[in-house]
Each structure stands twice: as structure tokens, then as C-alpha cells.
N, C-alpha and C. Protein backbone atom coordinates (compact mmCIF):
# COMPACT_ATOMS: atom_id res chain seq x y z
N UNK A 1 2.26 12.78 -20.59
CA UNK A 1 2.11 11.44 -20.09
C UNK A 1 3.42 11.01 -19.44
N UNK A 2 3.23 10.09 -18.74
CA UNK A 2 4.68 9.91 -17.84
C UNK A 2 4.21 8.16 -17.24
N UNK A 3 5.14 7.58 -17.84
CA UNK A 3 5.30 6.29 -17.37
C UNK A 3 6.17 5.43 -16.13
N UNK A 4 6.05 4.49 -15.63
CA UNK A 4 7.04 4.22 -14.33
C UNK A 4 6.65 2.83 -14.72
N UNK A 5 8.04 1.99 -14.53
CA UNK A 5 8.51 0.40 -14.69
C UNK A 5 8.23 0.04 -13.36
N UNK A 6 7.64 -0.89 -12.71
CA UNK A 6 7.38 -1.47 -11.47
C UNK A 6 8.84 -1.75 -10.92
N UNK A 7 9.40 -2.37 -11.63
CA UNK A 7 10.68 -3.40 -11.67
C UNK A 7 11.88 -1.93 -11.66
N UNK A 8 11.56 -1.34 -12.18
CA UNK A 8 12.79 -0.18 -12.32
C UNK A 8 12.27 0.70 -10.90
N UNK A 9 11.58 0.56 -10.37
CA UNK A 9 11.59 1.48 -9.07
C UNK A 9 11.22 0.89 -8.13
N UNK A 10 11.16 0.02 -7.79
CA UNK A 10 10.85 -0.70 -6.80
C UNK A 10 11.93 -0.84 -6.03
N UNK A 11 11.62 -0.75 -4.53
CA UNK A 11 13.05 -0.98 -3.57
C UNK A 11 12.75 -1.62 -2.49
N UNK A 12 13.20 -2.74 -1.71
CA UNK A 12 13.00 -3.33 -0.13
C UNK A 12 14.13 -3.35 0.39
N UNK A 13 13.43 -2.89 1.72
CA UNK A 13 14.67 -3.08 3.15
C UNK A 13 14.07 -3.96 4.08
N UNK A 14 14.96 -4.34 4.29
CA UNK A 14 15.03 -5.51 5.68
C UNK A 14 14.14 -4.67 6.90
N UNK A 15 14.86 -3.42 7.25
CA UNK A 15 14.00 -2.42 8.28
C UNK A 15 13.08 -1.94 8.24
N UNK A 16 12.41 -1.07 7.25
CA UNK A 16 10.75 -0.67 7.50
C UNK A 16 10.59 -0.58 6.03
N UNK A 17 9.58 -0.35 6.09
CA UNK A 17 8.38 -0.76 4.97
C UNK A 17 9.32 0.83 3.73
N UNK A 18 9.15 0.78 2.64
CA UNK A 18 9.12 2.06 1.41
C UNK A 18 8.18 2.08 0.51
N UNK A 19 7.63 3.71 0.77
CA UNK A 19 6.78 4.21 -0.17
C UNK A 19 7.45 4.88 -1.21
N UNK A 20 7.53 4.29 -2.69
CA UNK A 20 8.20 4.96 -4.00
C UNK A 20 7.01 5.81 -4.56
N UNK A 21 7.39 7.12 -4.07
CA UNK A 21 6.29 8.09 -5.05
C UNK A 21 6.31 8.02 -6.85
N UNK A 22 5.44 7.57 -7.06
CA UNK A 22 5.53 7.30 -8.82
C UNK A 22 4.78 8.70 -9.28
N UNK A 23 3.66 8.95 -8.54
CA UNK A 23 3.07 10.10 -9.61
C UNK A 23 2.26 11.24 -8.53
N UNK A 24 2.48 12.60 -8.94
CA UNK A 24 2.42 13.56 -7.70
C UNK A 24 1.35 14.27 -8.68
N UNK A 25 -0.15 14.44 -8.63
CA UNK A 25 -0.85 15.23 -9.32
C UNK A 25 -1.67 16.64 -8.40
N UNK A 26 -2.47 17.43 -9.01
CA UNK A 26 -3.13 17.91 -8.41
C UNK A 26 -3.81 17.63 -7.42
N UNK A 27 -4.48 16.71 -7.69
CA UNK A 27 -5.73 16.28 -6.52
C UNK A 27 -4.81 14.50 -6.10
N UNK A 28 -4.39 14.03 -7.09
CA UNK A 28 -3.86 12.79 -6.86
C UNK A 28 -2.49 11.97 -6.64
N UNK A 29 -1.92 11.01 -5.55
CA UNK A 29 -1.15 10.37 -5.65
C UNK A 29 -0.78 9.40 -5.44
N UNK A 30 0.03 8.40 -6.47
CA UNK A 30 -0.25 7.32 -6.68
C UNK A 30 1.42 7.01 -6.15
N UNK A 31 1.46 5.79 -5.26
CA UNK A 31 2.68 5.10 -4.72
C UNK A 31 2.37 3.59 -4.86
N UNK A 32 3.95 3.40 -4.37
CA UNK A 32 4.41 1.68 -4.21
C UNK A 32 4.49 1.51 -3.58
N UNK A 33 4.21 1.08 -2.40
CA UNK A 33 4.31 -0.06 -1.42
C UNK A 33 5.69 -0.86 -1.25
N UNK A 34 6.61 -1.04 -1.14
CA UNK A 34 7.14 -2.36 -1.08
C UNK A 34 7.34 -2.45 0.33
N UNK A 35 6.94 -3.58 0.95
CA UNK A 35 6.94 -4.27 2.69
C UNK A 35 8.00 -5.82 2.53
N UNK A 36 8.57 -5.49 2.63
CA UNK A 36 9.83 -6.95 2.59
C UNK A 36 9.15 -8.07 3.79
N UNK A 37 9.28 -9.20 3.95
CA UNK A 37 8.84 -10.41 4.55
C UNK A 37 9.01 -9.98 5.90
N UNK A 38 7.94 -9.94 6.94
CA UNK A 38 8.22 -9.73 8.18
C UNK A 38 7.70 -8.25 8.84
N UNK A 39 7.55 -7.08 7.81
CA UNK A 39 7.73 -6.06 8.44
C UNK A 39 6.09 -5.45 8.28
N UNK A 40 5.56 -4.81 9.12
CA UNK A 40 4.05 -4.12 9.36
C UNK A 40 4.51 -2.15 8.89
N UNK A 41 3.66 -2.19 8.08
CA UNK A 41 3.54 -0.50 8.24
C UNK A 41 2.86 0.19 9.21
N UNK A 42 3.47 1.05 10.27
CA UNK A 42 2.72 1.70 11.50
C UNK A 42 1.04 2.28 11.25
N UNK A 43 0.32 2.15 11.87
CA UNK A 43 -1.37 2.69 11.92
C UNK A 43 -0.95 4.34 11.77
N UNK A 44 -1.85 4.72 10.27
CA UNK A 44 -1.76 5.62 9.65
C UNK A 44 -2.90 5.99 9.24
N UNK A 45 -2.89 7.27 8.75
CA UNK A 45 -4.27 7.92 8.08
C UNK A 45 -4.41 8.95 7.48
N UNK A 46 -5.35 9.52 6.60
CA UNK A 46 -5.21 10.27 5.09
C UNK A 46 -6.29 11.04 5.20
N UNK A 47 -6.18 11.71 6.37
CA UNK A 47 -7.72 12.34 6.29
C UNK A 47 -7.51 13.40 4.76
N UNK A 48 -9.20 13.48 4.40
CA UNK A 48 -9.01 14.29 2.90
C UNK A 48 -8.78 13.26 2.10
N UNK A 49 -8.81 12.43 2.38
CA UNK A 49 -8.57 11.75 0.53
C UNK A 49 -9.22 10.18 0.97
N UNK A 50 -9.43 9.47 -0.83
CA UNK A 50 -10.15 8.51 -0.42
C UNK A 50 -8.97 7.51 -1.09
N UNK A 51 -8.72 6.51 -0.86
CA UNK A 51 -7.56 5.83 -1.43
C UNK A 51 -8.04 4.29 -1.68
N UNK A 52 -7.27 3.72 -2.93
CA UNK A 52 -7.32 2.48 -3.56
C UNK A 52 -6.43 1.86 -3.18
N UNK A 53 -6.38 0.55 -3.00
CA UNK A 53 -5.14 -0.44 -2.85
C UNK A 53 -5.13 -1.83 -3.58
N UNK A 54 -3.60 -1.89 -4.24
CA UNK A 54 -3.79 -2.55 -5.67
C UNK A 54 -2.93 -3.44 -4.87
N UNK A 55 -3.21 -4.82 -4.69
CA UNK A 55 -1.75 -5.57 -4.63
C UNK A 55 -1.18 -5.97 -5.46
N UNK A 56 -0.08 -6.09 -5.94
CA UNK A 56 0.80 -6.51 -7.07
C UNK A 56 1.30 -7.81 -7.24
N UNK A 57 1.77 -7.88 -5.81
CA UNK A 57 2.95 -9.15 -5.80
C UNK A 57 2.71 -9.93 -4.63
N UNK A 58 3.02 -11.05 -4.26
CA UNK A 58 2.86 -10.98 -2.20
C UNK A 58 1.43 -11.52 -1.87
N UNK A 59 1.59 -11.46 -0.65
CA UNK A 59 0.45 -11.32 -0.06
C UNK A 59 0.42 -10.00 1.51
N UNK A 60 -0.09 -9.67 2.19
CA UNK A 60 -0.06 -8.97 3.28
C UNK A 60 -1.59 -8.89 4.08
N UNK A 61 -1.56 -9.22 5.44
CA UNK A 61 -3.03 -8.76 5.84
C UNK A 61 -3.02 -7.18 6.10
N UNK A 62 -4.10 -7.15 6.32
CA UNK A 62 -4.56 -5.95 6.76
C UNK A 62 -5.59 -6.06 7.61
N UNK A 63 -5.62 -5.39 9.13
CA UNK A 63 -6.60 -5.08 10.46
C UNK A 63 -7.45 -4.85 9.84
N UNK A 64 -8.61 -5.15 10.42
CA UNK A 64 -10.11 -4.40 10.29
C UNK A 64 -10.58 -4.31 11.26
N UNK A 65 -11.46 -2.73 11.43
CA UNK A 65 -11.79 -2.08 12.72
C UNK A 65 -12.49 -3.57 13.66
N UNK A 66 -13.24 -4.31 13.09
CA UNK A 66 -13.61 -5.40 13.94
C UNK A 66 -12.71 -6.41 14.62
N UNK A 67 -10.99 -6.07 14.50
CA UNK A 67 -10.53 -7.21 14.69
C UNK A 67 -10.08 -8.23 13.77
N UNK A 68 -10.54 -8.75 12.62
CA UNK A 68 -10.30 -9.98 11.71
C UNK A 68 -9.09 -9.26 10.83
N UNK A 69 -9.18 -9.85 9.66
CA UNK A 69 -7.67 -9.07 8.88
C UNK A 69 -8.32 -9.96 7.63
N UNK A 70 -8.14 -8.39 7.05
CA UNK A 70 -8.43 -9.37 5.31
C UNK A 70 -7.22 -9.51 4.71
N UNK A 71 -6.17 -10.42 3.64
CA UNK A 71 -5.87 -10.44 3.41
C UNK A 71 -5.75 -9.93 2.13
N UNK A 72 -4.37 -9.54 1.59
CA UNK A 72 -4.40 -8.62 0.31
C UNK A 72 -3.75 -9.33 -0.57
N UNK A 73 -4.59 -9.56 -1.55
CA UNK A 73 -3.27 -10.66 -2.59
C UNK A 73 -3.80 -9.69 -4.36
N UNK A 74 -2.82 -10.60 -4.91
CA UNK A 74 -2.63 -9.78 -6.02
C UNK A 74 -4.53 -9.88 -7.29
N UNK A 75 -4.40 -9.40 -7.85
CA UNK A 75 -5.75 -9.61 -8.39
C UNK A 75 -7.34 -8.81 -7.80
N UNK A 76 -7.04 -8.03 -7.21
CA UNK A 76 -8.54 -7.25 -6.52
C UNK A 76 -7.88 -5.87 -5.83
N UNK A 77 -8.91 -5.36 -5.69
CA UNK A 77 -8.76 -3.34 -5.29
C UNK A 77 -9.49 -3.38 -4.15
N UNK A 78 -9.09 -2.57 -3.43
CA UNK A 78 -9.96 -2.19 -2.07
C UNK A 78 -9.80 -1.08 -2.05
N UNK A 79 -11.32 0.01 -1.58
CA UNK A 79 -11.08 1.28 -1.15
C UNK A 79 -11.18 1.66 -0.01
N UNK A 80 -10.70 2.40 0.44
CA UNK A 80 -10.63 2.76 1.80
C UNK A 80 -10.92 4.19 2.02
N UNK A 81 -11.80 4.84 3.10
CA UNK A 81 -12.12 6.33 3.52
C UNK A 81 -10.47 6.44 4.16
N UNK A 82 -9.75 7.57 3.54
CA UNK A 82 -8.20 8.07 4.15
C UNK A 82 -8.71 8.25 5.75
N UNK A 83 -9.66 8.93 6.48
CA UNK A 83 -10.10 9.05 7.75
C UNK A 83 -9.74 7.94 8.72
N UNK A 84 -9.82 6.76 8.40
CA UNK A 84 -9.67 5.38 8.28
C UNK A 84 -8.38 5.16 8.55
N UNK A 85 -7.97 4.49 10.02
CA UNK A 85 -6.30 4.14 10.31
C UNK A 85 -6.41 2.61 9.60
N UNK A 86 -5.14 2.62 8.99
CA UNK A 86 -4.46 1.16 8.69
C UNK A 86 -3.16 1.02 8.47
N UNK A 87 -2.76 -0.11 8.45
CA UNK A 87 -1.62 -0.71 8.85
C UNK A 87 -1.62 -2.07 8.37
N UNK A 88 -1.51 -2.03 6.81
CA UNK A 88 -0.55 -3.38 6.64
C UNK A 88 0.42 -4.47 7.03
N UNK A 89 0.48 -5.15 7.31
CA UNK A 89 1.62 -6.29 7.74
C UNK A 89 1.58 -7.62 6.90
N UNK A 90 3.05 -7.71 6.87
CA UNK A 90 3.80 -8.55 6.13
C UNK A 90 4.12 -9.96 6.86
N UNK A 91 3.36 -10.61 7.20
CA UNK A 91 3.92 -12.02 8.04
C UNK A 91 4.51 -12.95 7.09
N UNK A 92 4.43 -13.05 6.16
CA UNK A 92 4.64 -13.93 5.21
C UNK A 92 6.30 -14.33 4.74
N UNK A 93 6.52 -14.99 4.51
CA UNK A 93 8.16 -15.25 3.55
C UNK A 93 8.64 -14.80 2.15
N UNK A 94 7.79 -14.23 1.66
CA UNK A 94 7.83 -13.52 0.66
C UNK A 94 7.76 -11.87 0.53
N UNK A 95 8.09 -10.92 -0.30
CA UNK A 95 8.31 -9.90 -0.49
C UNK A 95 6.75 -9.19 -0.98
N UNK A 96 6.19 -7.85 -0.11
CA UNK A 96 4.89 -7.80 -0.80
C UNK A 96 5.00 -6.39 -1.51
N UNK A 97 4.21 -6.16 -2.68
CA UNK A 97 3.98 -4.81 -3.39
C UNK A 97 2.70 -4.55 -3.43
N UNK A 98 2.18 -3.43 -3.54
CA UNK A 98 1.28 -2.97 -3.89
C UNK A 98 0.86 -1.30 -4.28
N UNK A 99 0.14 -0.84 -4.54
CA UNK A 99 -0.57 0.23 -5.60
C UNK A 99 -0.93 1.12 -5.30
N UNK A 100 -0.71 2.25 -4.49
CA UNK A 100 -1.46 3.15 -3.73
C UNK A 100 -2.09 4.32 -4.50
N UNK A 101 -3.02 4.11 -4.46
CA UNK A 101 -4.04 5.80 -5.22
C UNK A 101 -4.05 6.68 -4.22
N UNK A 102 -3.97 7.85 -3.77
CA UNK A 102 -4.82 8.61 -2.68
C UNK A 102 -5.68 9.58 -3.85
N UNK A 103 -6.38 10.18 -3.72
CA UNK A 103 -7.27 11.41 -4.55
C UNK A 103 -7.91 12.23 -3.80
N UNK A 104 -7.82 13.32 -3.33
CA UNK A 104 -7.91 14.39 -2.26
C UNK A 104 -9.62 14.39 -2.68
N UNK A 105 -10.34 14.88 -1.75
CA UNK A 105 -11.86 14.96 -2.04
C UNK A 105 -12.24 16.14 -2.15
């Protein structure tokens, strides 16, 4: 078993977004997010795996293929097909975290 402190690994930069790898498994891996106030993570994608997104802290939208943007706040999970480009952004004045699962299929 192997544990990780949110607060003990967590890191933000002013310049681009950091992914803190917390847990590297066989089929699965689970990261942190941290997006500091202002900054968007570039349109990305995971083909092979299906991934969860936990928000922690913050808020951040997120694009949807239609155009609108759901917003991500702390309290609810979203899954996403990795096939699937996205790109978080941080407009907000506050600092955002969140939860990343990927799990290879």
C-alpha cells in the first residue's frame, strides 16, 4: 500500500499547468493536476485509456466538443473516453487541483 498527502505534493507555477505523478500501476495512473489562476492546459489525449476527473480545490472549465464548457468544481467525477481531446482552463483567481485516474483498457 502506498499513500500520498495532497498538501505534501502538490506544486504551482505561475507558467504552465503540473502534473504530480502520485501512483504508476500496471494498467493504472493516477495524477494531480495543479493549474495556478490564469493558466489552460494545451488540447490533449489518452488514446487507450479511459480517465476520471476529481476536482479537489478551485474551480476550472473545461471545452466541450459542442462548444459550451462545463465547469469543474470540487464535489463530483467526470469520465472521459482518453480518445477524447481536452484542455482544462483556469480563468479564475484562485488556484485549481484536481484527480486524475487514467486506466489503460
Amino acid at each position: 500500500m502506498e499513500q500520498k498527502i495532497f498538501k505534501e505534493v502538490e506544486r504551482f507555477s505561475q507558467e504552465k499547468h503540473i502534473h504530480v505523478p502520485l501512483f504508476n500501476g500496471e494498467r493504472t495512473k493516477v495524477l494531480l493536476l495543479c493549474l495556478s489562476a490564469g493558466l489552460t492546459v494545451p488540447p490533449h489525449s489518452h488514446p487507450g485509456f479511459e480517465i476520471t476527473l476529481q476536482p479537489l480545490k478551485g474551480r476550472a472549465l473545461l471545452p466541450l466538443e459542442d462548444g459550451k464548457e462545463m465547469t469543474l468544481t470540487p464535489g463530483e467525477i467526470i469520465f472521459i473516453d482518453g480518445a477524447s481531446s481536452f484542455n482544462p482552463r483556469n480563468p479564475f483567481n484562485e488556484d485549481f487541483e484536481m484527480l486524475i485516474h487514467l486506466v489503460k483498457r
